[in-house]
C-alpha atoms as a PDB file:
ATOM      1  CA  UNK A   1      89.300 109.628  82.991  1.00  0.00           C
ATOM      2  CA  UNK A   2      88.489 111.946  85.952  1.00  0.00           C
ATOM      3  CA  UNK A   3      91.763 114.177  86.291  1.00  0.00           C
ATOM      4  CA  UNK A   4      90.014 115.933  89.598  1.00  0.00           C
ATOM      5  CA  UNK A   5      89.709 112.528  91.495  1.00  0.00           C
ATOM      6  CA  UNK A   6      93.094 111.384  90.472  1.00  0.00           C
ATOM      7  CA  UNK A   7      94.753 114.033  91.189  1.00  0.00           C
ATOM      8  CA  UNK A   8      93.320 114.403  94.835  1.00  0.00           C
ATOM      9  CA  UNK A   9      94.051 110.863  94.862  1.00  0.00           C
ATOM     10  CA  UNK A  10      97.897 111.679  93.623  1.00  0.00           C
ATOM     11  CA  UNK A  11      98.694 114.514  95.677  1.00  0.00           C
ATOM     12  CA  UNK A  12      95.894 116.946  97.268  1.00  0.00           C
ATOM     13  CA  UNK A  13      98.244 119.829  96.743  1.00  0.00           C
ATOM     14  CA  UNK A  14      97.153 123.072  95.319  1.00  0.00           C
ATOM     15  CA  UNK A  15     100.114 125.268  93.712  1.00  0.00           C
ATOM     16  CA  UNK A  16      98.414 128.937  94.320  1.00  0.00           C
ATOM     17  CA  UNK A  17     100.804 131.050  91.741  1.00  0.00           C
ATOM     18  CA  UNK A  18      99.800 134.458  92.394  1.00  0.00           C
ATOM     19  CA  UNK A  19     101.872 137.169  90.231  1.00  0.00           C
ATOM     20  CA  UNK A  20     102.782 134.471  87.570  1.00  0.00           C
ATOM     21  CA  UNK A  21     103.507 136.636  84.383  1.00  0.00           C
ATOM     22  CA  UNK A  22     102.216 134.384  80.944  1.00  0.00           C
ATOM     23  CA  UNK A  23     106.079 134.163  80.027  1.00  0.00           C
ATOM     24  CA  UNK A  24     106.608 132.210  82.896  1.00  0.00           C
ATOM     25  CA  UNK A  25     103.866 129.783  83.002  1.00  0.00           C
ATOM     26  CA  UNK A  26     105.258 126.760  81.545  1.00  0.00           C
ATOM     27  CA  UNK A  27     108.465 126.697  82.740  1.00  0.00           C
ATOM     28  CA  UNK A  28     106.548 126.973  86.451  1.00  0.00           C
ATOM     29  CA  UNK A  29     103.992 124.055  85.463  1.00  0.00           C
ATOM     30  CA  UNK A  30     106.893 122.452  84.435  1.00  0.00           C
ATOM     31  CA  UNK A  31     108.956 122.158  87.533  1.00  0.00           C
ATOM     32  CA  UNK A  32     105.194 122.090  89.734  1.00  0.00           C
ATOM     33  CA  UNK A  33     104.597 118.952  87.610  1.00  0.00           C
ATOM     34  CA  UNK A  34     107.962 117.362  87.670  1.00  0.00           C
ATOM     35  CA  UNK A  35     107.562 117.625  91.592  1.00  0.00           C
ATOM     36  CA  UNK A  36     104.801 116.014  91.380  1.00  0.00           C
ATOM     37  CA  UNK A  37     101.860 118.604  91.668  1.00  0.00           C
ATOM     38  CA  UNK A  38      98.854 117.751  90.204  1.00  0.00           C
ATOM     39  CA  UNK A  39      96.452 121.001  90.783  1.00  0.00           C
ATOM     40  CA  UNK A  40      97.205 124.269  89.454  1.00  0.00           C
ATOM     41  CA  UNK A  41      95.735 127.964  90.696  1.00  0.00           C
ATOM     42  CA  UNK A  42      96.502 130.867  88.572  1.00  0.00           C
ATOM     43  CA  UNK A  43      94.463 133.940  90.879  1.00  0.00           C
ATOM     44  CA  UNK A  44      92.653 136.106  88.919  1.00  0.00           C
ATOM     45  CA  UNK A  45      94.655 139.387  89.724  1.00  0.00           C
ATOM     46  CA  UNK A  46      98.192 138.150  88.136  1.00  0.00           C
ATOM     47  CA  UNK A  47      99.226 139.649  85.175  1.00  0.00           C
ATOM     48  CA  UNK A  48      97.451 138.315  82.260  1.00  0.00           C
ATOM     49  CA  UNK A  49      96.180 135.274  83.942  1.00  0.00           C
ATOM     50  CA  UNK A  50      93.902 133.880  81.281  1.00  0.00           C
ATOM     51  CA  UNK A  51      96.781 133.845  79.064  1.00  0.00           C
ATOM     52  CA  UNK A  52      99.202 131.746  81.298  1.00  0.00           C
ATOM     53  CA  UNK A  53      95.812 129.330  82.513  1.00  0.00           C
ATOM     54  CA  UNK A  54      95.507 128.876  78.787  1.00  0.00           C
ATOM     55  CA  UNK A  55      99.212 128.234  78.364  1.00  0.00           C
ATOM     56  CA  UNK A  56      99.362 125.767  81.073  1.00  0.00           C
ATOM     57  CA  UNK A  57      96.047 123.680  80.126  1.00  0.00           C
ATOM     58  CA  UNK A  58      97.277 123.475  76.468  1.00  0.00           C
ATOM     59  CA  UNK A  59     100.393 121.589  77.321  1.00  0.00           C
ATOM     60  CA  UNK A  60      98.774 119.918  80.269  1.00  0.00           C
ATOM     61  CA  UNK A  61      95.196 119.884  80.434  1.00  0.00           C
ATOM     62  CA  UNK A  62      94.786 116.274  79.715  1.00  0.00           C
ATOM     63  CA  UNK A  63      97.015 115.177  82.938  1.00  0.00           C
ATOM     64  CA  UNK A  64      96.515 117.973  85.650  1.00  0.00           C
ATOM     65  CA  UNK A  65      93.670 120.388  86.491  1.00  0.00           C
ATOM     66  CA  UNK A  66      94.687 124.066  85.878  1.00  0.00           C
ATOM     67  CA  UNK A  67      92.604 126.911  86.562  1.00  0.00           C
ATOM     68  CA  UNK A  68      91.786 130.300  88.784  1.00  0.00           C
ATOM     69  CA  UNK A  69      91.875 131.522  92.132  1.00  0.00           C
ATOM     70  CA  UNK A  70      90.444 134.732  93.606  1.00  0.00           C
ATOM     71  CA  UNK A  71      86.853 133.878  90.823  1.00  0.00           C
ATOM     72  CA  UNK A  72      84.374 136.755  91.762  1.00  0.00           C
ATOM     73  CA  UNK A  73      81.580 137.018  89.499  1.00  0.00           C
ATOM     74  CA  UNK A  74      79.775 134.303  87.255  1.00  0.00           C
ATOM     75  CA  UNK A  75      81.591 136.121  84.119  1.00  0.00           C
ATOM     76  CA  UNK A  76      84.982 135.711  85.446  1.00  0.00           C
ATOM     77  CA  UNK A  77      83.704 131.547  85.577  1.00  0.00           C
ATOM     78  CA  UNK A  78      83.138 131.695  82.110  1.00  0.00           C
ATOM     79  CA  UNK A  79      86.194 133.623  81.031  1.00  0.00           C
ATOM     80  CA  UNK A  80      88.436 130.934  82.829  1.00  0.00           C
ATOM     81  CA  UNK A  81      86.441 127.933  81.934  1.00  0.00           C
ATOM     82  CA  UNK A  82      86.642 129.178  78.334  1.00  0.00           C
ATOM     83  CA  UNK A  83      90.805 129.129  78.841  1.00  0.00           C
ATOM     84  CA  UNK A  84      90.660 125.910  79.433  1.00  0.00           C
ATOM     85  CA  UNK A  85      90.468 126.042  83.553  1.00  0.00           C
ATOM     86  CA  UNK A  86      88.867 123.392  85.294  1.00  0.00           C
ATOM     87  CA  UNK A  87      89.198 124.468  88.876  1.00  0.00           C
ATOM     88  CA  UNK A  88      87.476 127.635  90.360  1.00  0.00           C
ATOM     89  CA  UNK A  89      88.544 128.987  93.603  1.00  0.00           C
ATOM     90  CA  UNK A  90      86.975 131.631  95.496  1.00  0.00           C
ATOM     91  CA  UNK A  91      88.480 133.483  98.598  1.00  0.00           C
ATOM     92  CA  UNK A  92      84.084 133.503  99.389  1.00  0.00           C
ATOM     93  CA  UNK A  93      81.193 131.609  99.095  1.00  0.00           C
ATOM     94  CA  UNK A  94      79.333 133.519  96.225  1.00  0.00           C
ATOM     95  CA  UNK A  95      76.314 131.527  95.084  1.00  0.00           C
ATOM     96  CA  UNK A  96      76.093 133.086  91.506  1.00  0.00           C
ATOM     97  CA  UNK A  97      79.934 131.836  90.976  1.00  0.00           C
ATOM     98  CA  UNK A  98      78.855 128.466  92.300  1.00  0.00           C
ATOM     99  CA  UNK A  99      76.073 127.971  89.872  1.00  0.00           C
ATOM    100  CA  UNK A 100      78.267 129.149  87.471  1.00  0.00           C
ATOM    101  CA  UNK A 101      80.982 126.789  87.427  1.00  0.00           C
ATOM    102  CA  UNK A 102      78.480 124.020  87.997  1.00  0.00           C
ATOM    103  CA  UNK A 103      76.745 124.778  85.117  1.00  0.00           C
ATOM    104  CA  UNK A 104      79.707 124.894  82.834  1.00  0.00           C
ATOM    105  CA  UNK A 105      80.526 121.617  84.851  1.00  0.00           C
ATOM    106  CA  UNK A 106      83.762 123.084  86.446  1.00  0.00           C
ATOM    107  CA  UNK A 107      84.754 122.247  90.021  1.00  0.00           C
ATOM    108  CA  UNK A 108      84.045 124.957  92.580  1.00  0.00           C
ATOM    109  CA  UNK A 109      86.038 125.347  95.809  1.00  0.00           C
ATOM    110  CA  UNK A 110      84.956 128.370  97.742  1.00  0.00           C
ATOM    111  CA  UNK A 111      86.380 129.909 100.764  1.00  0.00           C
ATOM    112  CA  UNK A 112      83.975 129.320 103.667  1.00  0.00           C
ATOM    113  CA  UNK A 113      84.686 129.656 108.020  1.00  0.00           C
ATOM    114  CA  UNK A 114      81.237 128.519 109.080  1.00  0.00           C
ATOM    115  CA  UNK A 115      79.501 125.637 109.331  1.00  0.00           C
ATOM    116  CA  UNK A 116      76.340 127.839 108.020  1.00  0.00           C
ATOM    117  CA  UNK A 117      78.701 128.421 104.558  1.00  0.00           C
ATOM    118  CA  UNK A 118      80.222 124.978 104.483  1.00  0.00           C
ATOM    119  CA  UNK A 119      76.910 123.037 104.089  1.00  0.00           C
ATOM    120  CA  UNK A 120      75.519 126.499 101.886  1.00  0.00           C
ATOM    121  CA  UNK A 121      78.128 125.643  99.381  1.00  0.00           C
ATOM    122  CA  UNK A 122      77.908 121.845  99.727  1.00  0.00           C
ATOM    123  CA  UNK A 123      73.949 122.012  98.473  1.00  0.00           C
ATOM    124  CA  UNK A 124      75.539 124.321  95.974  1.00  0.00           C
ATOM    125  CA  UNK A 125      77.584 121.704  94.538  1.00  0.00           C
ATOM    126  CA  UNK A 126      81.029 122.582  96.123  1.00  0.00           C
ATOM    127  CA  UNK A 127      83.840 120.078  95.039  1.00  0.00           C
ATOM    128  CA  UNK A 128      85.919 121.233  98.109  1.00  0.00           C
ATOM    129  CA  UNK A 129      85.528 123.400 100.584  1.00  0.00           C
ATOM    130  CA  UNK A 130      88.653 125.977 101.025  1.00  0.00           C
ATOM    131  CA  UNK A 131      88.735 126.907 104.598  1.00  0.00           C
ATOM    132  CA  UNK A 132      90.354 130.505 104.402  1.00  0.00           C
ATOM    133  CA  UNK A 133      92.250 132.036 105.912  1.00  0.00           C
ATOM    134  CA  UNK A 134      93.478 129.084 107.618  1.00  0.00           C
ATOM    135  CA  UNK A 135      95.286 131.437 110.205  1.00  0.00           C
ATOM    136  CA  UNK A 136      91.455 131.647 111.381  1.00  0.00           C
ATOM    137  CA  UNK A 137      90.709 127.952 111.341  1.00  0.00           C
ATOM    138  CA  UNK A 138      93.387 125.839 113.515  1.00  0.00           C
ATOM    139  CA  UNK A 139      93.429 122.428 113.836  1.00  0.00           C
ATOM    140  CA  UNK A 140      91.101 122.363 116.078  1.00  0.00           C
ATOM    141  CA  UNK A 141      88.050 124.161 114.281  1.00  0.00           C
ATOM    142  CA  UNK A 142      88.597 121.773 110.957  1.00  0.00           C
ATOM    143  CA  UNK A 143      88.589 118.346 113.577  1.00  0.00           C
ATOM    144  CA  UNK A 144      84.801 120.131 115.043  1.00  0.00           C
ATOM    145  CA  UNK A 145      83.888 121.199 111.416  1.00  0.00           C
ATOM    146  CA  UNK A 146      84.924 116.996 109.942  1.00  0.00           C
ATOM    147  CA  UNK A 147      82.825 115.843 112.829  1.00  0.00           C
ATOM    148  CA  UNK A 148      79.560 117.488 111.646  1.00  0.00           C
ATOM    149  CA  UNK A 149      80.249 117.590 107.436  1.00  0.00           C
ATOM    150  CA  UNK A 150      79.249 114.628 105.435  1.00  0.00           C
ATOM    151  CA  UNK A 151      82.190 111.891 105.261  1.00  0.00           C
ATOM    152  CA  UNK A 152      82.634 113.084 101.230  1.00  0.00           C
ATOM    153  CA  UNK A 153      82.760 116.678 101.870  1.00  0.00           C
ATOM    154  CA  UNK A 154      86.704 117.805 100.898  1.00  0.00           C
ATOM    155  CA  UNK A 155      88.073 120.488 103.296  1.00  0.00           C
ATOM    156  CA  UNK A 156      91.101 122.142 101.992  1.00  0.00           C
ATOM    157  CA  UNK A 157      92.984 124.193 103.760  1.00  0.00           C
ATOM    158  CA  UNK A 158      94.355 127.432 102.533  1.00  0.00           C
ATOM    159  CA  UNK A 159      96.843 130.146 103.774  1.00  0.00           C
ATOM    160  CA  UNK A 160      99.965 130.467 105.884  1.00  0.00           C
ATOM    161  CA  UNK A 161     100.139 126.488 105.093  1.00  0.00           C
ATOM    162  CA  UNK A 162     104.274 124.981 105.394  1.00  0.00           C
ATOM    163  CA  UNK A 163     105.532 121.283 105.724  1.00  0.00           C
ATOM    164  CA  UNK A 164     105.564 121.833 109.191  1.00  0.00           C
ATOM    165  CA  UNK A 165     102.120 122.613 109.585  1.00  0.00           C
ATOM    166  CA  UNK A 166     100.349 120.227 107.616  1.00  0.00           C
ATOM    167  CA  UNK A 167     100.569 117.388 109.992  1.00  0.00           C
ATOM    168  CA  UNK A 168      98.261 118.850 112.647  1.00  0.00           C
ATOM    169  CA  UNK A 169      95.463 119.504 110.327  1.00  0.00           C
ATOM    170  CA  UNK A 170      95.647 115.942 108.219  1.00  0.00           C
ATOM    171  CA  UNK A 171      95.134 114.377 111.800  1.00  0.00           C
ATOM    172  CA  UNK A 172      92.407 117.212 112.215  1.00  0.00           C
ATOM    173  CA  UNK A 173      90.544 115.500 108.826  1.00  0.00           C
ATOM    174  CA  UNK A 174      91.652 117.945 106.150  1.00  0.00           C
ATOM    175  CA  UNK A 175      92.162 116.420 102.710  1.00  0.00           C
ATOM    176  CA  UNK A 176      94.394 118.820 100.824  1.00  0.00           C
ATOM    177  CA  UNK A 177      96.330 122.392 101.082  1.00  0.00           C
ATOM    178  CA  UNK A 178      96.432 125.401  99.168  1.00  0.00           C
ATOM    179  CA  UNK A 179     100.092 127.068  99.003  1.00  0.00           C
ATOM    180  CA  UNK A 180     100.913 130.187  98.197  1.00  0.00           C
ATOM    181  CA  UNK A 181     103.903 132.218  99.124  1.00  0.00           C
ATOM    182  CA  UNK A 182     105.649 129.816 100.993  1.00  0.00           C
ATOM    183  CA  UNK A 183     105.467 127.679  97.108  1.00  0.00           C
ATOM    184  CA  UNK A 184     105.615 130.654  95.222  1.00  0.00           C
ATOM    185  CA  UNK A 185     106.199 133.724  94.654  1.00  0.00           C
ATOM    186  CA  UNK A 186     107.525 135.551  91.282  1.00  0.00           C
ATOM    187  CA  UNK A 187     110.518 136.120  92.630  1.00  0.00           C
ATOM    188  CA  UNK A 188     111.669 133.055  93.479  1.00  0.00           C
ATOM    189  CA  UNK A 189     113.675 131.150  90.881  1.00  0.00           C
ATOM    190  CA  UNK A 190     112.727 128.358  89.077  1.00  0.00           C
ATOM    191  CA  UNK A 191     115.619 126.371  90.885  1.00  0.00           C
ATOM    192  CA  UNK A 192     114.326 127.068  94.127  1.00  0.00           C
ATOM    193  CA  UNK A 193     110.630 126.591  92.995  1.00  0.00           C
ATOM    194  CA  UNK A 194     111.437 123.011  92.261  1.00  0.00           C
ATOM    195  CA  UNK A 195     113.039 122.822  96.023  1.00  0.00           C
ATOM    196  CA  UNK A 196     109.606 124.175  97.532  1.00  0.00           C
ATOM    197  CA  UNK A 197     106.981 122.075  95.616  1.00  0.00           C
ATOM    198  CA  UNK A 198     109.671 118.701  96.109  1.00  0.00           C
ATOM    199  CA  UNK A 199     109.599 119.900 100.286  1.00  0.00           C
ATOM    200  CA  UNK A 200     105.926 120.261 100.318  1.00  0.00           C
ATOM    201  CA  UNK A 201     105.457 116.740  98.231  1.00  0.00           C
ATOM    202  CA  UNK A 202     107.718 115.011  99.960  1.00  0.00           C
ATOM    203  CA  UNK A 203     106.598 116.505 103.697  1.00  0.00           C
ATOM    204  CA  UNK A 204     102.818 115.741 102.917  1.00  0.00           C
ATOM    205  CA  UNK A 205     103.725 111.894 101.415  1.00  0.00           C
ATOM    206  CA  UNK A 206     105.434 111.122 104.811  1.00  0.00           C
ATOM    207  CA  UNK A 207     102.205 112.626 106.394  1.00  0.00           C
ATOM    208  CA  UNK A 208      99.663 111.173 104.548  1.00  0.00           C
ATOM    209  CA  UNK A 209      97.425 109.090 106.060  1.00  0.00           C
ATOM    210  CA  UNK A 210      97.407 105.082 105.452  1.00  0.00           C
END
């Protein structure tokens, strides 16, 4: 079974939970899942975040892909991979982390803004690109960047993302979003958690494309 194709397939959302505390992490999985998320990011500077990745892949490893965000160095690779993460996520395009994760046969999504990093990390092994911050790359940037990528290059596209912006940059070729505060944030309850991720699913099904 290939959880990282399926879920793209599913629903090419990423649930970014930066600031989730390890007491919290299941009941958040649990309402990200019931809403149909399929791709969990735990960035590296929560509290304790090896603890909640490990949390969240034990009870659901086998039917999402969990893992970390904001991955510097090739030890902080192995320290999540060894949790039981499956996804790495950079804010950068860091070679060493790349080899890293491929090595240990994780999939790597770094943050790139060039076409110069895009196809870097692509010969790296990249299993999607995260174009950050995507305040920096409008619509227009990821339709130019789609027109010169290979056709199986993933571009995901990561910060400042809401239902209301998603449209523009599907028709612009992206395949998938990372959300962060406007999913999450540890304040928010778990109530109003479930109202975000069913909004974003429900927004980016009526978007997606036939």
């Amino acid at each position: 079974m290939d959880i990282w194709n399926d879920a793209l397939a599913e629903i090419p959302l990423i649930a970014i939970l930066r600031g989730l505390e390890p007491d919290r992490a299941i009941d958040v999985a649990d309402a990200l899942v019931d809403a149909g998320f399929r791709i969990i990011e735990v960035p590296l500077n929560s509290p304790d975040p090896l603890r909640s990745i490990a949390r969240i892949a034990e009870k659901y490893g086998d039917r999402i892909v969990v893992g970390a965000g904001t991955v510097l160095t090739p030890g902080d690779v192995s320290a999540v991979v060894d949790a039981g993460g499956r996804i790495i996520v950079a804010p950068n395009m860091s070679p060493g982390v790349g080899a890293r994760a491929v090595e240990l046969g994780a999939k790597w999504c770094p943050g790139v803004l060039t076409p110069t990093e895009a196809f870097a990390a692509l010969d790296l092994g990249a299993a999607m690109l995260k174009f950050f911050p995507a305040e920096l790359v409008p619509p227009a940037a990821i339709k130019a960047m789609r027109a010169v990528l290979s056709k199986d290059a993933r571009l995901a596209v990561v910060g400042g993302v809401t239902p209301d912006t998603m449209g523009d940059y599907l028709a612009a070729g992206a395949d998938g979003f990372g959300l962060g505060s406007a999913l999450f944030k540890p304040s928010y309850s778990i109530e109003g958690l479930m109202k975000r991720a069913t909004g974003f699913v429900n927004s980016f099904n009526q978007l997606r494309p036939e």
